[in-house]
Protein backbone atom coordinates (compact mmCIF):
# COMPACT_ATOMS: atom_id res chain seq x y z
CA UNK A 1 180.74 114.58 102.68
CA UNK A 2 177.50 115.49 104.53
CA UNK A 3 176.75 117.68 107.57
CA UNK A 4 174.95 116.83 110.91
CA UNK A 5 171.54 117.97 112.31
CA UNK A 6 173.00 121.34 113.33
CA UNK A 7 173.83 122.29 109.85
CA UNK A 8 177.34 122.73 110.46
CA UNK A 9 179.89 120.89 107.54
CA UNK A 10 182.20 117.99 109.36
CA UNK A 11 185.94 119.14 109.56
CA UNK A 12 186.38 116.39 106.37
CA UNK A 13 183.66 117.76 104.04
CA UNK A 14 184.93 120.19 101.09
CA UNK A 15 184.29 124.06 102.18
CA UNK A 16 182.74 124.47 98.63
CA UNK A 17 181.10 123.42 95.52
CA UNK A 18 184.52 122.87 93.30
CA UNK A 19 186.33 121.13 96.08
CA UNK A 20 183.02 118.64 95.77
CA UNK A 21 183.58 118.31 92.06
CA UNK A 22 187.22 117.22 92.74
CA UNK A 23 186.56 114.66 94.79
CA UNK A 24 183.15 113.46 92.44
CA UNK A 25 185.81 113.98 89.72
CA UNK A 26 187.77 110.93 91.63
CA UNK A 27 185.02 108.91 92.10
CA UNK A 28 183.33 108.91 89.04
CA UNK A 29 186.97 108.25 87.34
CA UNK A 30 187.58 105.38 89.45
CA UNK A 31 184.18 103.62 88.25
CA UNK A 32 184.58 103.85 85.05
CA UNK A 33 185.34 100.23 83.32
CA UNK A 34 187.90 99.89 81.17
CA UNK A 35 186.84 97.76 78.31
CA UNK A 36 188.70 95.51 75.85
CA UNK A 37 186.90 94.69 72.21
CA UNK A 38 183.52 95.11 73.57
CA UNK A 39 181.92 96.74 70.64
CA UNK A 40 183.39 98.38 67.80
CA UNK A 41 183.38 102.86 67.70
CA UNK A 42 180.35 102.54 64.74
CA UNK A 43 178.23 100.04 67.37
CA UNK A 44 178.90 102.45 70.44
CA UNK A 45 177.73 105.87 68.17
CA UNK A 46 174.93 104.25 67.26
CA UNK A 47 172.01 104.77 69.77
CA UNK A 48 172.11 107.71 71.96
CA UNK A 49 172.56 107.79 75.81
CA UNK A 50 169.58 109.19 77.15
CA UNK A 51 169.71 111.53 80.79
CA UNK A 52 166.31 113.02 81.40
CA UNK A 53 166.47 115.17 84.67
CA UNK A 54 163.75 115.95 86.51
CA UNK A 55 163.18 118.80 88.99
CA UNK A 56 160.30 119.97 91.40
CA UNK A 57 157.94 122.26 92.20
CA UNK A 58 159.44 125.59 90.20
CA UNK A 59 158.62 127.80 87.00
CA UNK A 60 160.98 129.35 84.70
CA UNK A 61 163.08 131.32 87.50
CA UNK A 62 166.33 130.40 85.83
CA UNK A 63 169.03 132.34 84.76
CA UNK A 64 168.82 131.41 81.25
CA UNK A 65 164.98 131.81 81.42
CA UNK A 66 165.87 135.75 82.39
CA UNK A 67 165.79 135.69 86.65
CA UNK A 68 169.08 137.23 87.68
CA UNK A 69 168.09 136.25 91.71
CA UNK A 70 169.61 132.86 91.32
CA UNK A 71 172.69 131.37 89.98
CA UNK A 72 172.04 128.48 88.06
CA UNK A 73 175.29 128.35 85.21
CA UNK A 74 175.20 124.81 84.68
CA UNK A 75 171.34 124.67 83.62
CA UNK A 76 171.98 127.76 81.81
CA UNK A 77 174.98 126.02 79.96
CA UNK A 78 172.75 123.13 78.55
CA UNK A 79 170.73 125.82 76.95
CA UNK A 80 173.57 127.16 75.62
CA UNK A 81 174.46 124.61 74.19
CA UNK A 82 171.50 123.21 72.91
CA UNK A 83 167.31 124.63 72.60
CA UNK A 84 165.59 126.23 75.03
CA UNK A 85 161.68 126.18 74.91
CA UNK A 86 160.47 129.43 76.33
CA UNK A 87 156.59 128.04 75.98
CA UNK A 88 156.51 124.72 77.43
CA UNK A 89 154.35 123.16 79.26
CA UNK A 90 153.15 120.35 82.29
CA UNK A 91 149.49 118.56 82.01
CA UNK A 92 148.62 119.12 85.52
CA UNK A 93 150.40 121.09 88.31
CA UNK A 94 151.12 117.79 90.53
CA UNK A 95 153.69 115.86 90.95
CA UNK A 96 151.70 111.92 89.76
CA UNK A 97 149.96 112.96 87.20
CA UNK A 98 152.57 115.07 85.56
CA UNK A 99 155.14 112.24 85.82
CA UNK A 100 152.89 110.27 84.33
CA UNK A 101 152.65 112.22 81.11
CA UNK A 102 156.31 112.20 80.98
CA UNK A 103 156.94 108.83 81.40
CA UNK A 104 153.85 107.50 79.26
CA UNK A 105 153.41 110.56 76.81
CA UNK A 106 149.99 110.69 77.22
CA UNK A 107 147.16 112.58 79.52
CA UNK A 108 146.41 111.80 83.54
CA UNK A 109 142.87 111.02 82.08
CA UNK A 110 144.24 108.75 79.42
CA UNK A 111 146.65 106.45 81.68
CA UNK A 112 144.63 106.85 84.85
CA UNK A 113 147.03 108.80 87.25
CA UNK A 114 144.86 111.09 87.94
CA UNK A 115 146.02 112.05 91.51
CA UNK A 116 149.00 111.52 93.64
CA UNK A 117 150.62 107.88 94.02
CA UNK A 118 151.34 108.95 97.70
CA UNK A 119 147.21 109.15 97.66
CA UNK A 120 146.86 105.19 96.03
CA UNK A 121 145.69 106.79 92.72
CA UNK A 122 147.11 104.55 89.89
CA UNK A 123 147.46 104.00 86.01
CA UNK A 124 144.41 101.91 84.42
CA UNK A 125 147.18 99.53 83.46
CA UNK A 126 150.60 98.94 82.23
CA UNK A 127 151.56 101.54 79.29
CA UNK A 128 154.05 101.77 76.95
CA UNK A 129 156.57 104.20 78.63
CA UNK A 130 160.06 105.09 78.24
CA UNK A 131 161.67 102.49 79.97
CA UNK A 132 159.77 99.94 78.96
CA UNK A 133 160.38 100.93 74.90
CA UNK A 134 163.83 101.81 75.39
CA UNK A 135 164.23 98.40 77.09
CA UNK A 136 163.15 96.38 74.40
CA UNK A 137 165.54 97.59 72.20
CA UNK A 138 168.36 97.31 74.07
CA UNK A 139 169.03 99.87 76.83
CA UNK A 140 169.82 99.32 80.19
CA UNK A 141 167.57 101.85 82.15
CA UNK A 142 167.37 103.42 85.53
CA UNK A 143 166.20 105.95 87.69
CA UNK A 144 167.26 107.91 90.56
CA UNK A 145 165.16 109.64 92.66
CA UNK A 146 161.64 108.87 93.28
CA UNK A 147 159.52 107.07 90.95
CA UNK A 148 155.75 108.08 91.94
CA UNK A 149 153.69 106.89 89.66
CA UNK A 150 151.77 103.74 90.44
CA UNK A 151 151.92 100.73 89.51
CA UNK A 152 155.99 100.86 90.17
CA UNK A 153 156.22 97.44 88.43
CA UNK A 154 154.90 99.08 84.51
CA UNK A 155 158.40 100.74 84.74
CA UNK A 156 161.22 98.22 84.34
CA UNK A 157 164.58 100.13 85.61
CA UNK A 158 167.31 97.83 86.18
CA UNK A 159 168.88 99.89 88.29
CA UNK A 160 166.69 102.11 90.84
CA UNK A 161 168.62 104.16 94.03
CA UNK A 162 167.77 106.92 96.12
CA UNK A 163 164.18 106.10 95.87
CA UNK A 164 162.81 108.19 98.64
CA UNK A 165 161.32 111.70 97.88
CA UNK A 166 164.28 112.73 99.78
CA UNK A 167 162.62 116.66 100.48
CA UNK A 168 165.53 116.88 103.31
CA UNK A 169 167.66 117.68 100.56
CA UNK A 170 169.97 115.48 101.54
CA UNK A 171 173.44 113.87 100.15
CA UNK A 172 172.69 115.41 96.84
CA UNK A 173 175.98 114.84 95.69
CA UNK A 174 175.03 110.80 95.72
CA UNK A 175 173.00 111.24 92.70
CA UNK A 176 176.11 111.90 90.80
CA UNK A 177 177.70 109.08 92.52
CA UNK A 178 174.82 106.81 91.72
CA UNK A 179 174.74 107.69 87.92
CA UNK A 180 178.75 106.74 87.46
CA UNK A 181 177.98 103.49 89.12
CA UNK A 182 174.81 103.18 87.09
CA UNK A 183 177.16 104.15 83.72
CA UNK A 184 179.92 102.17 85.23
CA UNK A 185 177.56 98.64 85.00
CA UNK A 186 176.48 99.04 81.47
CA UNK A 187 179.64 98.64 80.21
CA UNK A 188 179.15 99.95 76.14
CA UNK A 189 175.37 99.04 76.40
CA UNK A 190 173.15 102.19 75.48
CA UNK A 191 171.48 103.60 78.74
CA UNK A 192 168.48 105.69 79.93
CA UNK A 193 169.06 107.32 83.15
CA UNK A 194 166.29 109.01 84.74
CA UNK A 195 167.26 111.50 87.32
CA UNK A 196 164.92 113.05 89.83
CA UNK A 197 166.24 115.90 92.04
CA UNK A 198 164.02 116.99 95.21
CA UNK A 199 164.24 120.19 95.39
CA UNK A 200 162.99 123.26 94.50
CA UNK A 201 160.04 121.07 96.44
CA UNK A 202 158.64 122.13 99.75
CA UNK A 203 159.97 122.77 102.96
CA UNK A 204 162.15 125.34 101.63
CA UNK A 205 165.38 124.56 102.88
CA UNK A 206 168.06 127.42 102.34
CA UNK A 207 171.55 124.99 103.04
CA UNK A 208 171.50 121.93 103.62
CA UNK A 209 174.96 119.98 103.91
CA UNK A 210 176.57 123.21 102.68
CA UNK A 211 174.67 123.49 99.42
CA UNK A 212 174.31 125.95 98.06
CA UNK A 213 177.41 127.29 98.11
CA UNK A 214 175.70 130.38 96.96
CA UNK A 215 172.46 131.51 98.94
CA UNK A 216 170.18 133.84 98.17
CA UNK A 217 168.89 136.55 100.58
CA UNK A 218 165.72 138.50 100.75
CA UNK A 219 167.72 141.64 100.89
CA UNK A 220 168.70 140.72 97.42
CA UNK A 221 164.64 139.91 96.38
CA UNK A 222 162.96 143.13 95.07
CA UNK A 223 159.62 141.34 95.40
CA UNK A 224 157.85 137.81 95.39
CA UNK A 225 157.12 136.19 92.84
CA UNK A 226 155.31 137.70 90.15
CA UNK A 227 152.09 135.43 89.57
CA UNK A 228 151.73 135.54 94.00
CA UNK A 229 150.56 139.59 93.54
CA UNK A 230 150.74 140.48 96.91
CA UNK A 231 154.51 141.63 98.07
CA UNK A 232 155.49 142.01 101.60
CA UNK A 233 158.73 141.29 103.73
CA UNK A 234 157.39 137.61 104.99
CA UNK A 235 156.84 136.46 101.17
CA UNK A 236 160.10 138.03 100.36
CA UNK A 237 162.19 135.30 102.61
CA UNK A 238 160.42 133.03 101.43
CA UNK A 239 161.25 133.52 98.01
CA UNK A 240 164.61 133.70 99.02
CA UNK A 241 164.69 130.22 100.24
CA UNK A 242 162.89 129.46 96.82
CA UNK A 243 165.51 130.93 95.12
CA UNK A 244 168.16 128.86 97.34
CA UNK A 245 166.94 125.41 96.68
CA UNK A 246 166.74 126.38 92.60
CA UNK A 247 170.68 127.57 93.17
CA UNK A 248 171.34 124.07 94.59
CA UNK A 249 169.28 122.16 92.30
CA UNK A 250 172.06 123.85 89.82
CA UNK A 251 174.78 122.79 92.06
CA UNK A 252 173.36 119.45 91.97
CA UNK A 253 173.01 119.21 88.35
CA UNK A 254 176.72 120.50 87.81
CA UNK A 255 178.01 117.32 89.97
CA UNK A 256 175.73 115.03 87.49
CA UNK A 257 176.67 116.51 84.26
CA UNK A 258 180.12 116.41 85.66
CA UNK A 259 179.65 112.34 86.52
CA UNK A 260 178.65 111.91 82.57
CA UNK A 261 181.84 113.94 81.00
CA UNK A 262 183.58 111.99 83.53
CA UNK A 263 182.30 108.52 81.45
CA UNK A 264 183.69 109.79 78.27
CA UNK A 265 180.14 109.43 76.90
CA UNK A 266 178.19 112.66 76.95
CA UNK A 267 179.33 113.55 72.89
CA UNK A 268 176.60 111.24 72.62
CA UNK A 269 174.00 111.23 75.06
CA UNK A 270 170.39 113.41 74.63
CA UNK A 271 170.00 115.25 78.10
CA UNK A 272 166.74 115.98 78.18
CA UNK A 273 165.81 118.66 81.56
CA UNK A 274 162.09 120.11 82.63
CA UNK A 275 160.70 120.47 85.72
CA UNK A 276 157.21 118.46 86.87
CA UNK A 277 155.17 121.77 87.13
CA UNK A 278 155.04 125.53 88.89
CA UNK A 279 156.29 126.68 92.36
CA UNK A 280 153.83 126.02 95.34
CA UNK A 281 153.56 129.90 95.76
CA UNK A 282 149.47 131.16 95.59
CA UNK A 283 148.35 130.34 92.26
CA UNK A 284 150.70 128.49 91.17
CA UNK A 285 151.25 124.30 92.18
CA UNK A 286 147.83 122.56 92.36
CA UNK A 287 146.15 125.65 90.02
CA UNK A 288 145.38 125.62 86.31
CA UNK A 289 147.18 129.15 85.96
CA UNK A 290 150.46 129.66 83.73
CA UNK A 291 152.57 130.22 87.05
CA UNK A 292 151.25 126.26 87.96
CA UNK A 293 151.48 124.76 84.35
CA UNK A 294 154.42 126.98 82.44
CA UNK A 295 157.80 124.83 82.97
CA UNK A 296 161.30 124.94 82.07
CA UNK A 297 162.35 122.71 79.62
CA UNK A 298 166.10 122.10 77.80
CA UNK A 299 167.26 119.31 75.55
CA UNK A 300 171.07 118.88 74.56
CA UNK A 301 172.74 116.50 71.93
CA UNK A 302 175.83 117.26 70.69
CA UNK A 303 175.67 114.44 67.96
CA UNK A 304 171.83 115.45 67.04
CA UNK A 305 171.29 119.01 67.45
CA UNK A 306 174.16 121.13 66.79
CA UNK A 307 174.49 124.73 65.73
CA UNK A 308 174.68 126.05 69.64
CA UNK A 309 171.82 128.07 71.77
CA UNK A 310 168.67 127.76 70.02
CA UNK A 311 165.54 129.59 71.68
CA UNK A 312 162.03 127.99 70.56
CA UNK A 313 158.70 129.59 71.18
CA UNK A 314 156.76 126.89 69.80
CA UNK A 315 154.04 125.72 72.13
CA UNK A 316 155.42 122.30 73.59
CA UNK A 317 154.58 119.83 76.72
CA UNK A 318 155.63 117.44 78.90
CA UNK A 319 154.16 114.84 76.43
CA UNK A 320 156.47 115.40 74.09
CA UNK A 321 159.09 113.68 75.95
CA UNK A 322 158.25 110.00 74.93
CA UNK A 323 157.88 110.94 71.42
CA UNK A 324 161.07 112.89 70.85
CA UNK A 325 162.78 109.95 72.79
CA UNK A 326 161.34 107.40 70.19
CA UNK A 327 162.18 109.75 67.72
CA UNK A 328 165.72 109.61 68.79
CA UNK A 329 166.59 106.06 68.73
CA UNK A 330 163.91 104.51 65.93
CA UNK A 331 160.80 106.02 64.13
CA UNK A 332 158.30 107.61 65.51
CA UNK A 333 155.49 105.80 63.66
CA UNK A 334 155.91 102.94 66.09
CA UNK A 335 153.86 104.04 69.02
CA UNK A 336 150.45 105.93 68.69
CA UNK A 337 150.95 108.99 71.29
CA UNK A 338 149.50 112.60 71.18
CA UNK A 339 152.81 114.28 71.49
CA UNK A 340 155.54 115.36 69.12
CA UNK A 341 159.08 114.92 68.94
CA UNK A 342 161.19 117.92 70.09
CA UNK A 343 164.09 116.92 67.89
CA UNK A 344 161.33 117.69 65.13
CA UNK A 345 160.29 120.61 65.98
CA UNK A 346 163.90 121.62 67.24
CA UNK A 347 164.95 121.33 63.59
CA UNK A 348 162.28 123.41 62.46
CA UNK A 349 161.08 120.11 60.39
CA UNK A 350 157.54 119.81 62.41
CA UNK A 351 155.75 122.81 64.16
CA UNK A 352 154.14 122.67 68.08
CA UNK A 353 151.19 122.38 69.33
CA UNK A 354 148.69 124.98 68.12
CA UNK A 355 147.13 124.62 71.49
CA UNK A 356 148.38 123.41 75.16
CA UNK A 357 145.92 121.03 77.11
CA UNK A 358 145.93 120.11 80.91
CA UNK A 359 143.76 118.66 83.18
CA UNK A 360 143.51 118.95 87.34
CA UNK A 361 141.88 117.36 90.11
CA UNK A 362 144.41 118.27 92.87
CA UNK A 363 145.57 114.85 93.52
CA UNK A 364 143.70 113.63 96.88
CA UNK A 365 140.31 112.72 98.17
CA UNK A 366 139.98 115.53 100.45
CA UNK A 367 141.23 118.39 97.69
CA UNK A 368 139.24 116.99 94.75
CA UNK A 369 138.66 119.89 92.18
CA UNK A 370 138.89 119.05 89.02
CA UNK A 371 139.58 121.24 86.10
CA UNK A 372 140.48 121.55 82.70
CA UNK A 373 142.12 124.21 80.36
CA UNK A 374 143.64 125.02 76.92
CA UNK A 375 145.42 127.76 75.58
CA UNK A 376 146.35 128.85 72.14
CA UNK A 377 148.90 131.19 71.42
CA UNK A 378 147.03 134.47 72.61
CA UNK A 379 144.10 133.34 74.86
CA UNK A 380 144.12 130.91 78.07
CA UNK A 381 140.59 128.99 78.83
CA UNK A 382 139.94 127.57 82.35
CA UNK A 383 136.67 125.21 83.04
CA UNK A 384 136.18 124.46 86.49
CA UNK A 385 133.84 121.68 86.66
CA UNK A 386 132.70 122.38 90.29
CA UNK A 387 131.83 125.30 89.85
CA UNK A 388 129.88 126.96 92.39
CA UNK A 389 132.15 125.19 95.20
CA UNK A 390 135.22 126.81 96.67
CA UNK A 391 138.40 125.11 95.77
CA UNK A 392 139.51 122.92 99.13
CA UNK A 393 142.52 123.65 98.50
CA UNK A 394 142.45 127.64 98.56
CA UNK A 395 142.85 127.60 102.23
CA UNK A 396 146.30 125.02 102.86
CA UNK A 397 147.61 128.13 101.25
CA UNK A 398 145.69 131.00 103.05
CA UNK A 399 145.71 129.33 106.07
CA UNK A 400 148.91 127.15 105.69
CA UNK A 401 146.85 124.40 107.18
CA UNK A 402 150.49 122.19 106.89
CA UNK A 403 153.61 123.32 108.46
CA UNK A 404 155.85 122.77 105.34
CA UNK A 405 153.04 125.20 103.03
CA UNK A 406 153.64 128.96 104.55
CA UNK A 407 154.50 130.05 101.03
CA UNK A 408 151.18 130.77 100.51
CA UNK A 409 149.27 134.09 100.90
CA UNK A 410 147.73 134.99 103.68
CA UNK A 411 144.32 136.03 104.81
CA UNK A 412 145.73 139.19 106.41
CA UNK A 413 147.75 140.07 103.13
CA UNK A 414 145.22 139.65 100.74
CA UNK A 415 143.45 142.03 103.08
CA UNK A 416 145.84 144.52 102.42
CA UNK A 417 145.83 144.61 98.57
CA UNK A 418 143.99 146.78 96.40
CA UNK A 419 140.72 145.68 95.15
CA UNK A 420 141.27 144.33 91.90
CA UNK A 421 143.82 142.04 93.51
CA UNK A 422 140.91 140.93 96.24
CA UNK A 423 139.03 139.76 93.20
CA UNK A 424 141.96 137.84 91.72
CA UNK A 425 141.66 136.05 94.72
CA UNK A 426 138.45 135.50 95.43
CA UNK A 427 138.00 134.15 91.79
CA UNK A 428 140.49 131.13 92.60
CA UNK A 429 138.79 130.59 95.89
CA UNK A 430 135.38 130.80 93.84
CA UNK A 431 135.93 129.88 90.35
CA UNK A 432 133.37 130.83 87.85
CA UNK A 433 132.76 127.73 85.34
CA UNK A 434 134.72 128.83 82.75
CA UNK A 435 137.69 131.94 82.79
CA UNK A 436 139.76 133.14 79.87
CA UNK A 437 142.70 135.64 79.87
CA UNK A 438 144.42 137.09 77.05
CA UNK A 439 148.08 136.12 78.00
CA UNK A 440 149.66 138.55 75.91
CA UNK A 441 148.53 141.52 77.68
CA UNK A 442 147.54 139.45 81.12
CA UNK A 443 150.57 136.98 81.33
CA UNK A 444 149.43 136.29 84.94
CA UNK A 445 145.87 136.19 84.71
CA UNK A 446 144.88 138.87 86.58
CA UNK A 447 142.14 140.03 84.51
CA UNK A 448 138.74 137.91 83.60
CA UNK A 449 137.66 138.61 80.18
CA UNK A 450 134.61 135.31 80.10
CA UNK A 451 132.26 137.74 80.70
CA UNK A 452 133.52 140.95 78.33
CA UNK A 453 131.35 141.63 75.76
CA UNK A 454 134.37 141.72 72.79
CA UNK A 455 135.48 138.40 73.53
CA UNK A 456 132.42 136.22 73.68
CA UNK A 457 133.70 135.02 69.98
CA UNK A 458 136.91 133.91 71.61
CA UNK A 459 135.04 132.40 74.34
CA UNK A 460 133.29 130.09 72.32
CA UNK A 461 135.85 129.19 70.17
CA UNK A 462 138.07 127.93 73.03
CA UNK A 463 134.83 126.33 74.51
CA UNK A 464 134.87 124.20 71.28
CA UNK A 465 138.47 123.69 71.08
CA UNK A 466 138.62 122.41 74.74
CA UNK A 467 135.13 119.95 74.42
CA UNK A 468 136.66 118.69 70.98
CA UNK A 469 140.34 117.67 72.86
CA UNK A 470 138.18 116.02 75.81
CA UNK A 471 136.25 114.14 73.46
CA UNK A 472 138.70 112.92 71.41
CA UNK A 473 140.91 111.89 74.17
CA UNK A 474 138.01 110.54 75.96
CA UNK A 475 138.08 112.48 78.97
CA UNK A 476 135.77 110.38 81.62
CA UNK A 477 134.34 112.99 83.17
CA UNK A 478 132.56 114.12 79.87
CA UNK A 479 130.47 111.43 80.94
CA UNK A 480 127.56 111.94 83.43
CA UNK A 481 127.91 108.59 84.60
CA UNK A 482 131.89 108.67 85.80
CA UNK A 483 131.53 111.91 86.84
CA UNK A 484 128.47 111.16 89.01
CA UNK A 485 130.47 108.27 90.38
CA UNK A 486 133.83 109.70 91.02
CA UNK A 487 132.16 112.23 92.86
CA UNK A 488 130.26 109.39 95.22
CA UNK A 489 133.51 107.93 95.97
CA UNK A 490 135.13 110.65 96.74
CA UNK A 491 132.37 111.56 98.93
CA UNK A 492 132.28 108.46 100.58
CA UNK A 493 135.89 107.60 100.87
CA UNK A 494 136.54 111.29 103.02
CA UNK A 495 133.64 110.51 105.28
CA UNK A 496 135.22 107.35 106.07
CA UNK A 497 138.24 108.22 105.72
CA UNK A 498 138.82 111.73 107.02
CA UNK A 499 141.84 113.76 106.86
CA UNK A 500 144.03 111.32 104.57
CA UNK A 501 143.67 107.97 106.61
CA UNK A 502 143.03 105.78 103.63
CA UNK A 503 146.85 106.39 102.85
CA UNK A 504 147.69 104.25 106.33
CA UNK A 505 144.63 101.34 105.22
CA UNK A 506 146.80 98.87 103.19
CA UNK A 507 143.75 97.28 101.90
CA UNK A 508 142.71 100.65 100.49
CA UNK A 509 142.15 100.78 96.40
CA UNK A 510 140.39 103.27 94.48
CA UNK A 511 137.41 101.80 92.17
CA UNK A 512 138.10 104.81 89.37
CA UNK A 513 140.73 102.74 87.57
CA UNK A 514 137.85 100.14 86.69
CA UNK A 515 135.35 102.37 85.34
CA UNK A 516 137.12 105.05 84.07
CA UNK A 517 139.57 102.53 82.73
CA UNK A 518 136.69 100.81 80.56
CA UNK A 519 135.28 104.09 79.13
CA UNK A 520 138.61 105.38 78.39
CA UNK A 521 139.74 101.61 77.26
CA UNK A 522 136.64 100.96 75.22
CA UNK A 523 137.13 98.05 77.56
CA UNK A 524 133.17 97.58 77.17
């Protein structure tokens, strides 16, 4: 049901997206098992099946979330019919690292993903994670989509397709496909299905095999992207194709959610959907600002959270995700993590965070940068710890140094923007140590308050708030030592390895998981 190279559909593909769901419709019917005194009604309502969907590389441009460019009425229907979290957040603005927090509930620093998988950077050993937990009691779990996060083997999916990043945007209509056959095997067991889509992640492809069936066009896109600053006619189109890939990420999600009503078993299955982190737009992916940490994130259950659209603006992140799905099937006492359960604070029975934590470095050897933040429910605090360096990675998108990265600004339109926009600008390319921004006024952190005279109290009292979370979480690179030694091999491995060639060298192993991993570990 695919097109060829020239982008034109095959005489026997379906012309649009509901002649696709009638023939998914047939497919996913014709998998499903028919079973005969497998387990009783009670034993089948008992544990929850579990769907967390995971998208790319995009912010809260939703139609549910208040953008009226795209067309997304199947992501807007899970918030309709379950809570939406208007404040939620990623710890770290890359893919790893974030999935890692997912998947393990805790921070990069604390599990040792720290930096792309793609890039060898790995966990400092086997955590508890989702699939592991919900294994042991009794799911069947699997994943679709790419995994990322290293070591592969610390996540035990039975059942693991479509494992390439697949950023063609390809076949999309297999992941539906996949999940019925996934559903299909299981039988009446209880099941965990992660599902990762690829887009809205870079290149920006507007249709691909006929999806979307509904494009967007920059005559329709009043202006980029709010957090980019700078507006003109080239960043326009490519917010457009932005826009695209988000409408078929919808289309996408439609098929699956169609696959699961298909099984007879979505009264009772927790769909759990967020995306990793921000758009790769200027200031946003790879960045420490609110347009490369602020996420989407729903969660439906008919059987656990009814009452219809609920809108939360409690403060909530992407390590909340393991909790709420312990939460969810046993109590949550049972694992030590730093999150909360969503269900919780869904049912108004637990509150947020009071403050929002995330860490960066980037995610290679070449763009090492790292950087922490927190925020509380007014101000934002940003601590670059190279400070007094330019950020490496400023200039992939000034310069789009890679052919699939033009989203970026340019040199010649910053140029053109009015001073206090220059400065916005030049303060990501040269970070001061530490920047704060009052969100409520500032949502986009144009404006640097670290050095305004009325907020020094504020300043310090994030200052505190941020040391206290690193200490207690035992960041590594509070210490002089790790840092002092991250920072040599880093050094050393892009002299001798220049431009990414250690990804090629299959004998190639960072040393950070020892000795971060035994001051983190108390391994010594």
């Amino acid at each position: 049901m695919m097109v060829g190279s020239q982008g034109k559909c095959r005489w026997w593909v379906a012309p649009s997206y509901w002649s696709i769901q009638k023939w998914l419709r047939f497919a996913f019917l014709s998998l499903i098992p028919v079973v005969h005194g497998a387990c009783t009604p009670d034993d089948q309502n008992t544990l929850p099946n579990i769907i967390l969907i995971v998208s790319e590389d995009h912010g809260q441009d939703l139609g549910c979330y208040g953008n009226q460019n795209v067309h997304t009425p199947h992501i807007d229907s899970l918030a309709k019919s379950g809570v939406k979290f208007i404040n939620a957040y990623t710890t770290y603005s890359v893919c790893s690292p974030s999935r890692s927090s997912i998947l393990t509930g805790l921070y990069p620093h604390q599990n040792g993903q720290i930096g792309l998988a793609t890039h060898n950077f790995e966990m400092y050993k086997a955590f508890e994670n989702i699939p592991s937990f919900l294994k042991a009691r009794g799911y069947r779990t699997g994943c679709l989509g790419k995994l990322h996060v290293n070591p592969e083997s610390a996540f035990p999916f039975d059942f693991h397709e479509i494992e390439s990043s697949n950023f063609a945007k390809e076949r999309m209509g297999d992941y539906a496909i996949k999940a019925a056959e996934f559903i299909k095997a299981g039988g009446e067991q209880p099941f965990f299905l992660m599902v990762n889509f690829p887009d809205a992640h870079f290149p920006l492809l507007r249709k691909v095999d006929c999806l979307p069936t509904i494009e967007v066009s920059a005559d329709n896109v009043l202006s980029t992207l709010p957090f980019v600053g700078a507006d003109t006619e080239r960043l326009r189109e490519l917010t457009a194709d932005y826009y695209s890939q988000i409408n078929r990420l919808d289309e996408s999600i439609g098929m699956l959610l169609d696959s699961l009503k298909a099984t007879a078993k979505a009264e009772n299955a927790l769909i759990i959907y967020l995306s990793d982190h921000g758009a790769q737009f200027s200031r946003g992916k790879t960045t420490n600002y609110e347009a490369g940490l602020k996420i989407p994130l729903i969660m439906t259950w008919p059987k656990g959270l009814t009452g219809g659209e609920v809108m939360s603006d409690q403060m909530v992140s992407v390590i909340d995700v393991f909790p709420t799905i312990v939460d969810a099937v046993s109590a949550l006492s049972e694992v030590e993590l730093p999150g909360r359960s969503l269900i919780k604070i869904a049912k108004g029975q637990q509150a947020g965070h009071e403050y929002i934590y995330a860490g960066g470095m980037i995610g290679t050897a070449k763009y090492f940068y790292p950087k922490r933040s927190v925020r509380g429910k007014k101000y934002k605090l940003i601590h670059t710890l190279f400070s007094g360096e330019p950020d490496p990675y400023f200039t992939v998108y000034t310069d789009h140094i890679y052919p699939t990265v033009l989203s970026g600004t340019s040199r010649e339109e910053i140029a053109s923007l009015p001073v206090e926009l220059k400065d916005v600008y030049d303060r990501w390319e040269n970070p001061p140590a530490f920047e704060l921004y009052d969100l409520e006024h500032d949502p986009w952190e144009f404006t640097n308050l670290a050095d305004d005279p009325n907020h020094q109290e504020e300043l310090k009292r994030l200052k505190s708030v941020l040391n206290d979370w690193r200490a207690n979480t035992r960041d590594p690179f509070m210490d002089s030592l790790n840092f002092n030694t991250i920072r040599a091999e880093v050094d050393s491995i892009n002299k001798y390895y220049p431009d990414h060639s250690y990804q090629k060298d299959t004998a190639f192993r960072w040393r950070y998981p020892e000795y971060f991993g035994d001051y983190v570990l108390n391994r010594k």
